[in-house]
C-alpha atoms as a PDB file:
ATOM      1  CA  UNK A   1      23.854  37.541 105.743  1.00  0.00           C
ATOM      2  CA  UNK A   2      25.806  38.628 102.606  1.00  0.00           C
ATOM      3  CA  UNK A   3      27.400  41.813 105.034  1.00  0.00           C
ATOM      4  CA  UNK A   4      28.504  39.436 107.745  1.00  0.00           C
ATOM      5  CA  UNK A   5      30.334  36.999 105.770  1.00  0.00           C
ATOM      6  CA  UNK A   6      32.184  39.628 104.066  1.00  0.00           C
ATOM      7  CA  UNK A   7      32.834  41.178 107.483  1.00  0.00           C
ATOM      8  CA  UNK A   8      34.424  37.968 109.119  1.00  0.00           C
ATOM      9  CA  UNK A   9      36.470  37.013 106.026  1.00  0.00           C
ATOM     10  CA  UNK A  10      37.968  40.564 105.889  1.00  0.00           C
ATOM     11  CA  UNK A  11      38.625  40.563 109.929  1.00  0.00           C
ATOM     12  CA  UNK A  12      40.148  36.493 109.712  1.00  0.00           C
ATOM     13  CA  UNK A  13      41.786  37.420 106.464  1.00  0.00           C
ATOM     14  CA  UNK A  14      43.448  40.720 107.656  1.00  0.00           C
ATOM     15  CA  UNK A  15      44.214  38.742 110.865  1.00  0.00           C
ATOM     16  CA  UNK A  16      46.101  36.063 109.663  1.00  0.00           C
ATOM     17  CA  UNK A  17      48.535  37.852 107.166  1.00  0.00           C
ATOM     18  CA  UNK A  18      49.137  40.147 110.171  1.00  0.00           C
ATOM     19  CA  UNK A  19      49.655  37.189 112.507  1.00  0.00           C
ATOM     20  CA  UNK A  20      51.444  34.950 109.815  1.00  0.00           C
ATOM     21  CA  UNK A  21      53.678  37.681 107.392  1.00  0.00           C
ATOM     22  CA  UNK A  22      54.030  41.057 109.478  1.00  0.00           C
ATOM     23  CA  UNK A  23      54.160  39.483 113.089  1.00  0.00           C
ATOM     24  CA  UNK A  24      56.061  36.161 112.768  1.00  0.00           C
ATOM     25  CA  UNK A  25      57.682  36.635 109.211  1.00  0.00           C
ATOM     26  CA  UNK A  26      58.680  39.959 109.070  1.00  0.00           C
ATOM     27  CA  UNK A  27      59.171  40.884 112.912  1.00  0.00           C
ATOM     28  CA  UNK A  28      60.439  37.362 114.644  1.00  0.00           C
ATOM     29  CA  UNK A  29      62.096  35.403 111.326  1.00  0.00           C
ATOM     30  CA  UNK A  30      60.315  32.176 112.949  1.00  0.00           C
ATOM     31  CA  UNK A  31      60.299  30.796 109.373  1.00  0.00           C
ATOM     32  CA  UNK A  32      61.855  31.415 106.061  1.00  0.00           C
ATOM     33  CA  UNK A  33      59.922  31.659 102.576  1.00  0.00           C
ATOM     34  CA  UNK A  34      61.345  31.423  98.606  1.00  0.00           C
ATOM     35  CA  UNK A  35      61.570  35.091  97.054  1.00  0.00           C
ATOM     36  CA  UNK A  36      58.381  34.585  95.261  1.00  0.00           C
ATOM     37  CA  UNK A  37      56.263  33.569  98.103  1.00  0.00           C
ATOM     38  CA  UNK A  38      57.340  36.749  99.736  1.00  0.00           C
ATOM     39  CA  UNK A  39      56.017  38.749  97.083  1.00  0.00           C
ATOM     40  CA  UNK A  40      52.753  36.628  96.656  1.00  0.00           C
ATOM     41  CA  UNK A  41      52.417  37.128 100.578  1.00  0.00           C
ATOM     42  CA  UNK A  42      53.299  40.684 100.112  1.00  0.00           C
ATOM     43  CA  UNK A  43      50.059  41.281  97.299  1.00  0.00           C
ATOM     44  CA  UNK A  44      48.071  39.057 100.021  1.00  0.00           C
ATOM     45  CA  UNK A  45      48.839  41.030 102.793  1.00  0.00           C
ATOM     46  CA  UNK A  46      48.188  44.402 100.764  1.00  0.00           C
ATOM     47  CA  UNK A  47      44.278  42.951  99.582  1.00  0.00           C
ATOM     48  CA  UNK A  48      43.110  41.432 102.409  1.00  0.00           C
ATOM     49  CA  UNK A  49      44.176  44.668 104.588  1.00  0.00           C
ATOM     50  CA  UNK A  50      43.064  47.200 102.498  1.00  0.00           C
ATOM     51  CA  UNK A  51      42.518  50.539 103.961  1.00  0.00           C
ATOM     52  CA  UNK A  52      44.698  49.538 106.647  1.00  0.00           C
ATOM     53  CA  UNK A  53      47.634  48.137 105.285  1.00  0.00           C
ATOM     54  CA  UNK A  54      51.296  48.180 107.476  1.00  0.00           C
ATOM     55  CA  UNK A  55      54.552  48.220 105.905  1.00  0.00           C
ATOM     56  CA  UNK A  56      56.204  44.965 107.137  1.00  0.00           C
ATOM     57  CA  UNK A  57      59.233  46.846 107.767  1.00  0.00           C
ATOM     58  CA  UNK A  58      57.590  49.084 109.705  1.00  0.00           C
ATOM     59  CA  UNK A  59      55.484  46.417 111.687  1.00  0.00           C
ATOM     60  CA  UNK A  60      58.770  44.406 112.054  1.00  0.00           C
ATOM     61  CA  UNK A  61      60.548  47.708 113.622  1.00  0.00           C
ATOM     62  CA  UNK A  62      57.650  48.284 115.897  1.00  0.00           C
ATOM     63  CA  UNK A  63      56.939  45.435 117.370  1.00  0.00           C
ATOM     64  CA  UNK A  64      60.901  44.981 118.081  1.00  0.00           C
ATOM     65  CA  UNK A  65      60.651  48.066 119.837  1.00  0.00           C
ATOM     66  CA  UNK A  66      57.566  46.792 122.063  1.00  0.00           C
ATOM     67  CA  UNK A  67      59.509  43.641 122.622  1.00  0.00           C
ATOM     68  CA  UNK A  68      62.663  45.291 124.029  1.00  0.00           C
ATOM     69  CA  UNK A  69      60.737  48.322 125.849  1.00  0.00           C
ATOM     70  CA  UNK A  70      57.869  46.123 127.163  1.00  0.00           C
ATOM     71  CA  UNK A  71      55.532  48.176 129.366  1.00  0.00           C
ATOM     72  CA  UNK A  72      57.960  50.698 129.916  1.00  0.00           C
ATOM     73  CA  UNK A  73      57.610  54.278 128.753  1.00  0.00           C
ATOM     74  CA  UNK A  74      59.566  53.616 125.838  1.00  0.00           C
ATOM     75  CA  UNK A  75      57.182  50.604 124.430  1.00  0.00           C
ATOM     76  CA  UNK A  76      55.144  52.122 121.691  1.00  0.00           C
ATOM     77  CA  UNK A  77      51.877  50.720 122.865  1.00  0.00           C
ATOM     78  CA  UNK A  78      51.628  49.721 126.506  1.00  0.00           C
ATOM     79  CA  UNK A  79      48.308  50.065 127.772  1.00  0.00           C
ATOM     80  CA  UNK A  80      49.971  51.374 131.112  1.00  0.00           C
ATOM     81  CA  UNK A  81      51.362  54.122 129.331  1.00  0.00           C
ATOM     82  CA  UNK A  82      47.846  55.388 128.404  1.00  0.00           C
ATOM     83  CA  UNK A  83      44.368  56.397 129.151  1.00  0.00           C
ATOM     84  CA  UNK A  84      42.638  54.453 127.167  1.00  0.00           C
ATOM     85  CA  UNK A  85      42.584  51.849 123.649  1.00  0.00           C
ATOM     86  CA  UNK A  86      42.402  54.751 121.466  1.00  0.00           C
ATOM     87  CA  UNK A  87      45.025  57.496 123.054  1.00  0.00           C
ATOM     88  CA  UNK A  88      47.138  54.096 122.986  1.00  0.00           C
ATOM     89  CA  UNK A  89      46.849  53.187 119.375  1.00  0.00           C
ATOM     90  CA  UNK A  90      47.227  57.074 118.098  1.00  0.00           C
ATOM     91  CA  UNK A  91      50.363  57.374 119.931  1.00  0.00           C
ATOM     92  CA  UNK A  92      51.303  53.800 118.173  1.00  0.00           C
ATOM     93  CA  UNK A  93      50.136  55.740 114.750  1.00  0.00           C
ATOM     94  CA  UNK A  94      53.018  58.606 115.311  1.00  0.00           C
ATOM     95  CA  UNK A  95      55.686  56.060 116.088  1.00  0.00           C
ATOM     96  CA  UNK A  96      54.570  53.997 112.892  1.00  0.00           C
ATOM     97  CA  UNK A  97      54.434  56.532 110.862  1.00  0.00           C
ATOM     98  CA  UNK A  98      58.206  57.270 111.788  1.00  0.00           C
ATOM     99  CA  UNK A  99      58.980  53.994 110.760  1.00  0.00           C
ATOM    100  CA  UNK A 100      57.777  54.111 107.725  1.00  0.00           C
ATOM    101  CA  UNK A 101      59.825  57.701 107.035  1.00  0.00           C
ATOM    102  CA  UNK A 102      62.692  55.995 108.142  1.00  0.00           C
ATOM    103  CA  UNK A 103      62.527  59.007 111.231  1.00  0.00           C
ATOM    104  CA  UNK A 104      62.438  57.059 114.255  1.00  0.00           C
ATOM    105  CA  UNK A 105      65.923  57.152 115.903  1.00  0.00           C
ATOM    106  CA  UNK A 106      64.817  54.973 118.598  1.00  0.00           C
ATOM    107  CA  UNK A 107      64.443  52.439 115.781  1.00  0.00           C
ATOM    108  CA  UNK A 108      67.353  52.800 114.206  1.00  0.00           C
ATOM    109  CA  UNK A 109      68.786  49.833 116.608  1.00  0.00           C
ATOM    110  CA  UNK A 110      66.354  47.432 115.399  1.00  0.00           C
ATOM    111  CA  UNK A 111      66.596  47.641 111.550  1.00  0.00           C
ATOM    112  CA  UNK A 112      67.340  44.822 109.149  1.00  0.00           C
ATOM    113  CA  UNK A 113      65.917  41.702 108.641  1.00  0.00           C
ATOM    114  CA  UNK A 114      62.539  41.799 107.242  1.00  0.00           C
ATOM    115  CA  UNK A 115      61.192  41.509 103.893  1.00  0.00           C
ATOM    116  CA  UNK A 116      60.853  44.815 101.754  1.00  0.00           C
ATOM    117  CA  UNK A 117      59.117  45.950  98.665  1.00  0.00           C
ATOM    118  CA  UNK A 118      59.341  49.362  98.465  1.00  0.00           C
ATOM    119  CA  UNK A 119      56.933  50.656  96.060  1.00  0.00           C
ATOM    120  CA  UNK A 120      54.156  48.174  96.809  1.00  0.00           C
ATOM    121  CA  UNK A 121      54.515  50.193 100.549  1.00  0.00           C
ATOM    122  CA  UNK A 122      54.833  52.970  99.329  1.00  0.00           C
ATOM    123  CA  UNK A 123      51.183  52.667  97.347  1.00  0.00           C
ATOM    124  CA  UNK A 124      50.092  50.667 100.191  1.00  0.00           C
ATOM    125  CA  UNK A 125      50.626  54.090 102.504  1.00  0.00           C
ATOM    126  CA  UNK A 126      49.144  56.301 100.593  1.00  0.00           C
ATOM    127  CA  UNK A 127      45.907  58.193 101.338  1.00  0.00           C
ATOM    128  CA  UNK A 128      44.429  57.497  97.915  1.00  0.00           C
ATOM    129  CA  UNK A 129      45.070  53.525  98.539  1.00  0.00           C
ATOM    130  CA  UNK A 130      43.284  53.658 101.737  1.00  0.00           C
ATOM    131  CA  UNK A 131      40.326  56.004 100.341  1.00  0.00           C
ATOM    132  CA  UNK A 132      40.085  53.686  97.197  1.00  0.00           C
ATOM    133  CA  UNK A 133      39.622  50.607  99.563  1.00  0.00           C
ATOM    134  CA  UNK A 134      37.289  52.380 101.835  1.00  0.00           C
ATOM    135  CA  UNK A 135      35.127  53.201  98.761  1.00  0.00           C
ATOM    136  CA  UNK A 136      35.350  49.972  97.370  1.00  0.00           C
ATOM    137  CA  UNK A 137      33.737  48.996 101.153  1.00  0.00           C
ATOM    138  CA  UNK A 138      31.323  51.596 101.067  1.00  0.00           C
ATOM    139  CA  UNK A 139      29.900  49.856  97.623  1.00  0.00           C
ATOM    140  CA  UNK A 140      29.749  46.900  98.482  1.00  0.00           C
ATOM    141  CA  UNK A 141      27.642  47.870 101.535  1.00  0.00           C
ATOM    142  CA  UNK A 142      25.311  50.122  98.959  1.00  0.00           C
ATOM    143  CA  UNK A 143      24.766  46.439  97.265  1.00  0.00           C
ATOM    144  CA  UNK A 144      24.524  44.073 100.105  1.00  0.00           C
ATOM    145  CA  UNK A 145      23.766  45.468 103.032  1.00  0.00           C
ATOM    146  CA  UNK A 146      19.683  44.910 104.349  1.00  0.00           C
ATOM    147  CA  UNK A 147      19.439  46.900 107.428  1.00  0.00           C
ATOM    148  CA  UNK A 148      20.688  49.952 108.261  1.00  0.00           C
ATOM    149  CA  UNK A 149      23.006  48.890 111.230  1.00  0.00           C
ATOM    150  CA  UNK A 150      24.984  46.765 109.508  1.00  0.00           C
ATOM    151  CA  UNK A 151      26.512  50.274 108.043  1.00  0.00           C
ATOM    152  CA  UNK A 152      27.747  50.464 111.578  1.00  0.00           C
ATOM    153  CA  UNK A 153      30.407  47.337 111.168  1.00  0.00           C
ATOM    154  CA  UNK A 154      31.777  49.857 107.938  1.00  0.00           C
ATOM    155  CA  UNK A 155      34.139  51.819 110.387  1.00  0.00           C
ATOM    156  CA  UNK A 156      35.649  48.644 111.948  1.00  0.00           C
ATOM    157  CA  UNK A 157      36.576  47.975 107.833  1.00  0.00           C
ATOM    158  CA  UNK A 158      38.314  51.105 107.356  1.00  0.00           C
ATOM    159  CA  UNK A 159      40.640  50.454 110.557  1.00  0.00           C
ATOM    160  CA  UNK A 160      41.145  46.668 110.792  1.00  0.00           C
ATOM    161  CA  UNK A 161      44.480  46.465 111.534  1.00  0.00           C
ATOM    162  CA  UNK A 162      44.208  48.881 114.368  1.00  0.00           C
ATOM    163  CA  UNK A 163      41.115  47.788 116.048  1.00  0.00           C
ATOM    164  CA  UNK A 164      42.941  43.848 115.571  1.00  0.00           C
ATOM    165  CA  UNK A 165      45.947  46.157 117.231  1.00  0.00           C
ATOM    166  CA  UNK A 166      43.881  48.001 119.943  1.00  0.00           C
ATOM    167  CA  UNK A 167      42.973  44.346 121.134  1.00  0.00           C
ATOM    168  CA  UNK A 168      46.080  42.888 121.149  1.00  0.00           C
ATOM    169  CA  UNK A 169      48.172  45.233 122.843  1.00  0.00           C
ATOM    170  CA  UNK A 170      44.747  46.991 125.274  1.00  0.00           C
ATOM    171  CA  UNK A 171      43.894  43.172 126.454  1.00  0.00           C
ATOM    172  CA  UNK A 172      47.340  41.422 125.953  1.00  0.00           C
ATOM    173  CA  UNK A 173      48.730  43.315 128.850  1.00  0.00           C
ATOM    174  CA  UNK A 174      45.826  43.847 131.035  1.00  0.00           C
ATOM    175  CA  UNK A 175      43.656  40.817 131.401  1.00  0.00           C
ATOM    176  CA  UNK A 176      44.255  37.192 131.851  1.00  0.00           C
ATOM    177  CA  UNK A 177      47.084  34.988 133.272  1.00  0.00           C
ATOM    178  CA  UNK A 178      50.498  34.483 133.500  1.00  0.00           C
ATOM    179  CA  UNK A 179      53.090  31.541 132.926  1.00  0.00           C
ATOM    180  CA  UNK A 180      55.809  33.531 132.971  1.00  0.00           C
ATOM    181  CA  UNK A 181      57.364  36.268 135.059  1.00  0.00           C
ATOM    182  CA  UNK A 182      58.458  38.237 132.361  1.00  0.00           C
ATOM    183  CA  UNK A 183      59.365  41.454 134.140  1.00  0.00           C
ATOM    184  CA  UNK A 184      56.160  42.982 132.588  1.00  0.00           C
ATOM    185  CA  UNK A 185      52.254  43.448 132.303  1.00  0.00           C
ATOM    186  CA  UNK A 186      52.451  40.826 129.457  1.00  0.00           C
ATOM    187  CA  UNK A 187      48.793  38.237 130.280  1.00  0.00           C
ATOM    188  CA  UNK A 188      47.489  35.415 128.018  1.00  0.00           C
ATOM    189  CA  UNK A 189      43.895  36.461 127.456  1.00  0.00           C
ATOM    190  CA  UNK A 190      42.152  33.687 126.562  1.00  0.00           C
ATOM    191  CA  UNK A 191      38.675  35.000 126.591  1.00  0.00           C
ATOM    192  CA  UNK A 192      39.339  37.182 123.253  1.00  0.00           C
ATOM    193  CA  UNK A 193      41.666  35.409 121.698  1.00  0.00           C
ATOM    194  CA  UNK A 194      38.985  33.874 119.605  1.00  0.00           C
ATOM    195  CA  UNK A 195      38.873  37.241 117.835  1.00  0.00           C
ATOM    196  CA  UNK A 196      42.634  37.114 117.222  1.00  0.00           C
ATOM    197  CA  UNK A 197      43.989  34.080 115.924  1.00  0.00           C
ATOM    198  CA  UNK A 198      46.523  33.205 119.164  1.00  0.00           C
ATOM    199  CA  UNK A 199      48.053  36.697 119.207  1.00  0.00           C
ATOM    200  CA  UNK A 200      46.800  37.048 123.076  1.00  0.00           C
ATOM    201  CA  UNK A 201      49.094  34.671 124.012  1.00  0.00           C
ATOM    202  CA  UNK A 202      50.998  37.502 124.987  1.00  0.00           C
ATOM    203  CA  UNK A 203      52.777  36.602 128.000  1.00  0.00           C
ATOM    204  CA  UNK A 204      53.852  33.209 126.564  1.00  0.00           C
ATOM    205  CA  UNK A 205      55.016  35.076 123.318  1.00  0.00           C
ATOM    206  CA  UNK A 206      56.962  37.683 125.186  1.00  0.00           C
ATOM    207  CA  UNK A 207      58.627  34.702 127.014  1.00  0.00           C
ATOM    208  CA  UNK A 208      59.117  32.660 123.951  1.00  0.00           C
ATOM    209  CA  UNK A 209      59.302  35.431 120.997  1.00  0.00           C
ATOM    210  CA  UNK A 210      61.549  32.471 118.967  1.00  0.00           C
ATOM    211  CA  UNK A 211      58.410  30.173 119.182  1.00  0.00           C
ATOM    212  CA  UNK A 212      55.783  29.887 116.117  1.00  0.00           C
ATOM    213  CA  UNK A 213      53.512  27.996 118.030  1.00  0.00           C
ATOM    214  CA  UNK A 214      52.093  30.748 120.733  1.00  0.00           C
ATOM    215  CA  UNK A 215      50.503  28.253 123.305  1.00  0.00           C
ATOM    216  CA  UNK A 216      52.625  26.654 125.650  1.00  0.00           C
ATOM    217  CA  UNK A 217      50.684  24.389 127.839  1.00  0.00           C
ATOM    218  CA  UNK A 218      48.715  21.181 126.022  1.00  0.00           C
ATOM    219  CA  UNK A 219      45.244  23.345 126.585  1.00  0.00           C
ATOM    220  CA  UNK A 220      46.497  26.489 125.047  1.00  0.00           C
ATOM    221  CA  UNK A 221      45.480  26.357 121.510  1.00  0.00           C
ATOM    222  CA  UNK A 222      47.208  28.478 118.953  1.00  0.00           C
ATOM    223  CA  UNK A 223      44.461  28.760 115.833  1.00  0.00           C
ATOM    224  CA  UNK A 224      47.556  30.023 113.653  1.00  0.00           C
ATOM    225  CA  UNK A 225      49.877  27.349 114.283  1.00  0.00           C
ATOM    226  CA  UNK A 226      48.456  24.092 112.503  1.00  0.00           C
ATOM    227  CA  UNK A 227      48.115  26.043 109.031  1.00  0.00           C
ATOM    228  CA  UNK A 228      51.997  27.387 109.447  1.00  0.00           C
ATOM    229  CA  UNK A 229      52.896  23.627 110.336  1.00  0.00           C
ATOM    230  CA  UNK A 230      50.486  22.814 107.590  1.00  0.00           C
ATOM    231  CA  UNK A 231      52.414  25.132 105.281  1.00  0.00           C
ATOM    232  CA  UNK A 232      55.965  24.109 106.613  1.00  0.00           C
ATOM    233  CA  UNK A 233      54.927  20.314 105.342  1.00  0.00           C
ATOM    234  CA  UNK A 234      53.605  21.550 102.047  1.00  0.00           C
ATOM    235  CA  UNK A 235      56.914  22.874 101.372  1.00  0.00           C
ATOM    236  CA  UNK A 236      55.070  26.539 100.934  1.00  0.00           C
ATOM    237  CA  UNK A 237      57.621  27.878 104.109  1.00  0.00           C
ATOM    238  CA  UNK A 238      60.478  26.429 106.300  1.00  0.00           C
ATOM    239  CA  UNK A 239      60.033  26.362 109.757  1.00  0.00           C
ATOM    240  CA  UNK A 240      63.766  27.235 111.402  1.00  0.00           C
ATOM    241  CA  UNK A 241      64.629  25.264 114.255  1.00  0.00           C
ATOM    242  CA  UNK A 242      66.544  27.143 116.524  1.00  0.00           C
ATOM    243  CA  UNK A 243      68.214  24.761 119.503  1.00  0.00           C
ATOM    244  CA  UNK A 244      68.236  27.762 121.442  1.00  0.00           C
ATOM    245  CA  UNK A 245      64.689  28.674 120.301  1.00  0.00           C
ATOM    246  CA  UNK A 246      64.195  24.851 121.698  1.00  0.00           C
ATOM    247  CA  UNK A 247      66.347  25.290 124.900  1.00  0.00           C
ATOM    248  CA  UNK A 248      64.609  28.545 126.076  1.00  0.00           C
ATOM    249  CA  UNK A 249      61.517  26.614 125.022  1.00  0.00           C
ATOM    250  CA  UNK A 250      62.291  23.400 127.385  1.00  0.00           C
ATOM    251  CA  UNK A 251      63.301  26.039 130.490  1.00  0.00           C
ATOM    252  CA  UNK A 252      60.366  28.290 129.994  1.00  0.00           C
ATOM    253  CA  UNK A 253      57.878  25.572 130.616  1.00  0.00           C
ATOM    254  CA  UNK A 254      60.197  24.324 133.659  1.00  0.00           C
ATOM    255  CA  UNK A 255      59.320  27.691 134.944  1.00  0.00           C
ATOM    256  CA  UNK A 256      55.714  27.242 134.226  1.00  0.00           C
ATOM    257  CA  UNK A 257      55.556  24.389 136.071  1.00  0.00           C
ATOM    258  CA  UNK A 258      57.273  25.629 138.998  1.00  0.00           C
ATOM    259  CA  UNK A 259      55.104  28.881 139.497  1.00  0.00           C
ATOM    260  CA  UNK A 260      51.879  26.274 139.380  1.00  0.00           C
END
């Protein structure tokens, strides 16, 4: 019982700082935050990741790059642009990895804008981070664990943030439904989103990328969204409000409505 607590808190955990810091912080500037909530964030991010910690920056330069290259050979990780989850998500390793060298020329267009803190990256990158957190996994296991397949959830540890990735960006553009004609693959896949905190609400997102709150319709429920608001109204964060985050929002559902 011990093993899948810890398991869930570390997947929801990892989950939401992606969702929350990397994906709608760093990447989209949906909100804005005081310089020492960035850096509390930052240390937040870094533990509940562990072994498979992104750079913001390099998150933030990514999934700008997916955003403007959706689905087409350019996008770093299109599921139509591969065989398969995991030829998808190694190819999305390279690219990273050229963001966080600062090598990438194709993101060289997308830079600026996103929180940084170079050294804790920097540590956050390295291989003896990642093998420190794995061990510290691998111990806890040793203590807790009771039968011998829960070793088997100890991989899916090691490589949160790309399985959470793998299911995004593998599902997020090949199952589901659309609201919007987006000129892509982009489908809301409701039946694993439970698994990723609203980040399947991909075609809505890629219509809306402004938006904090990913669901669109009144029975599209984005599990994120009341603890931003919450956090907006707590003072913790500042929600921006964009009229022309609002007016795109207003037509997009006009469209919506329409295609029904």
């Amino acid at each position: 019982m011990i093993i899948l607590i810890f398991f869930a808190a570390h997947w929801y955990l990892s989950l939401f700082t992606q969702t929350f810091f990397q994906h709608r912080y760093a990447a989209h500037r949906m909100f804005t935050m005081g310089a020492l909530t960035e850096r509390l964030f930052f240390v937040l991010t870094y533990l509940t990741q562990g072994s498979s910690f992104m750079s913001p920056r390099a998150y933030a330069l990514l999934h700008r790059m997916h955003h403007a290259y959706s689905d087409t050979p350019n996008d770093p990780h299109s599921p139509h642009n591969s065989t398969n989850a995991f030829t998808m998500m190694w190819k999305t390793r390279g690219i990273y990895q050229e963001c966080v060298k600062g090598t990438s020329v194709a993101a060289q267009r997308f830079q600026g804008d996103y929180p940084v803190w170079n050294s804790l990256e920097d540590f956050g990158n390295k291989w003896y981070s990642r093998v420190g957190w794995g061990a510290v996994y691998v111990l806890f296991y040793v203590k807790f664990a009771t039968a011998w397949w829960q070793y088997l959830l100890l991989p899916i540890h090691l490589s949160m943030g790309a399985v959470h990735g793998a299911i995004v960006n593998w599902a997020g553009h090949k199952y589901g439904y659309q609201n919007f004609d987006n000129n892509d693959k982009s489908r809301n896949s409701l039946f694993f989103d439970f698994l990723t905190g609203g980040e399947l609400f991909q075609n809505n997102h890629h219509k809306l990328p402004s938006r904090v709150n990913f669901g669109v319709k009144k029975w599209e429920f984005d599990p994120s969204y009341p603890v931003i608001w919450t956090m907006d109204k707590l003072g913790v964060i500042k929600l921006r409000e964009l009229k022309a985050a609002a007016l795109e929002t207003a037509a997009a559902k006009a469209q919506a409505a329409l295609i029904q």
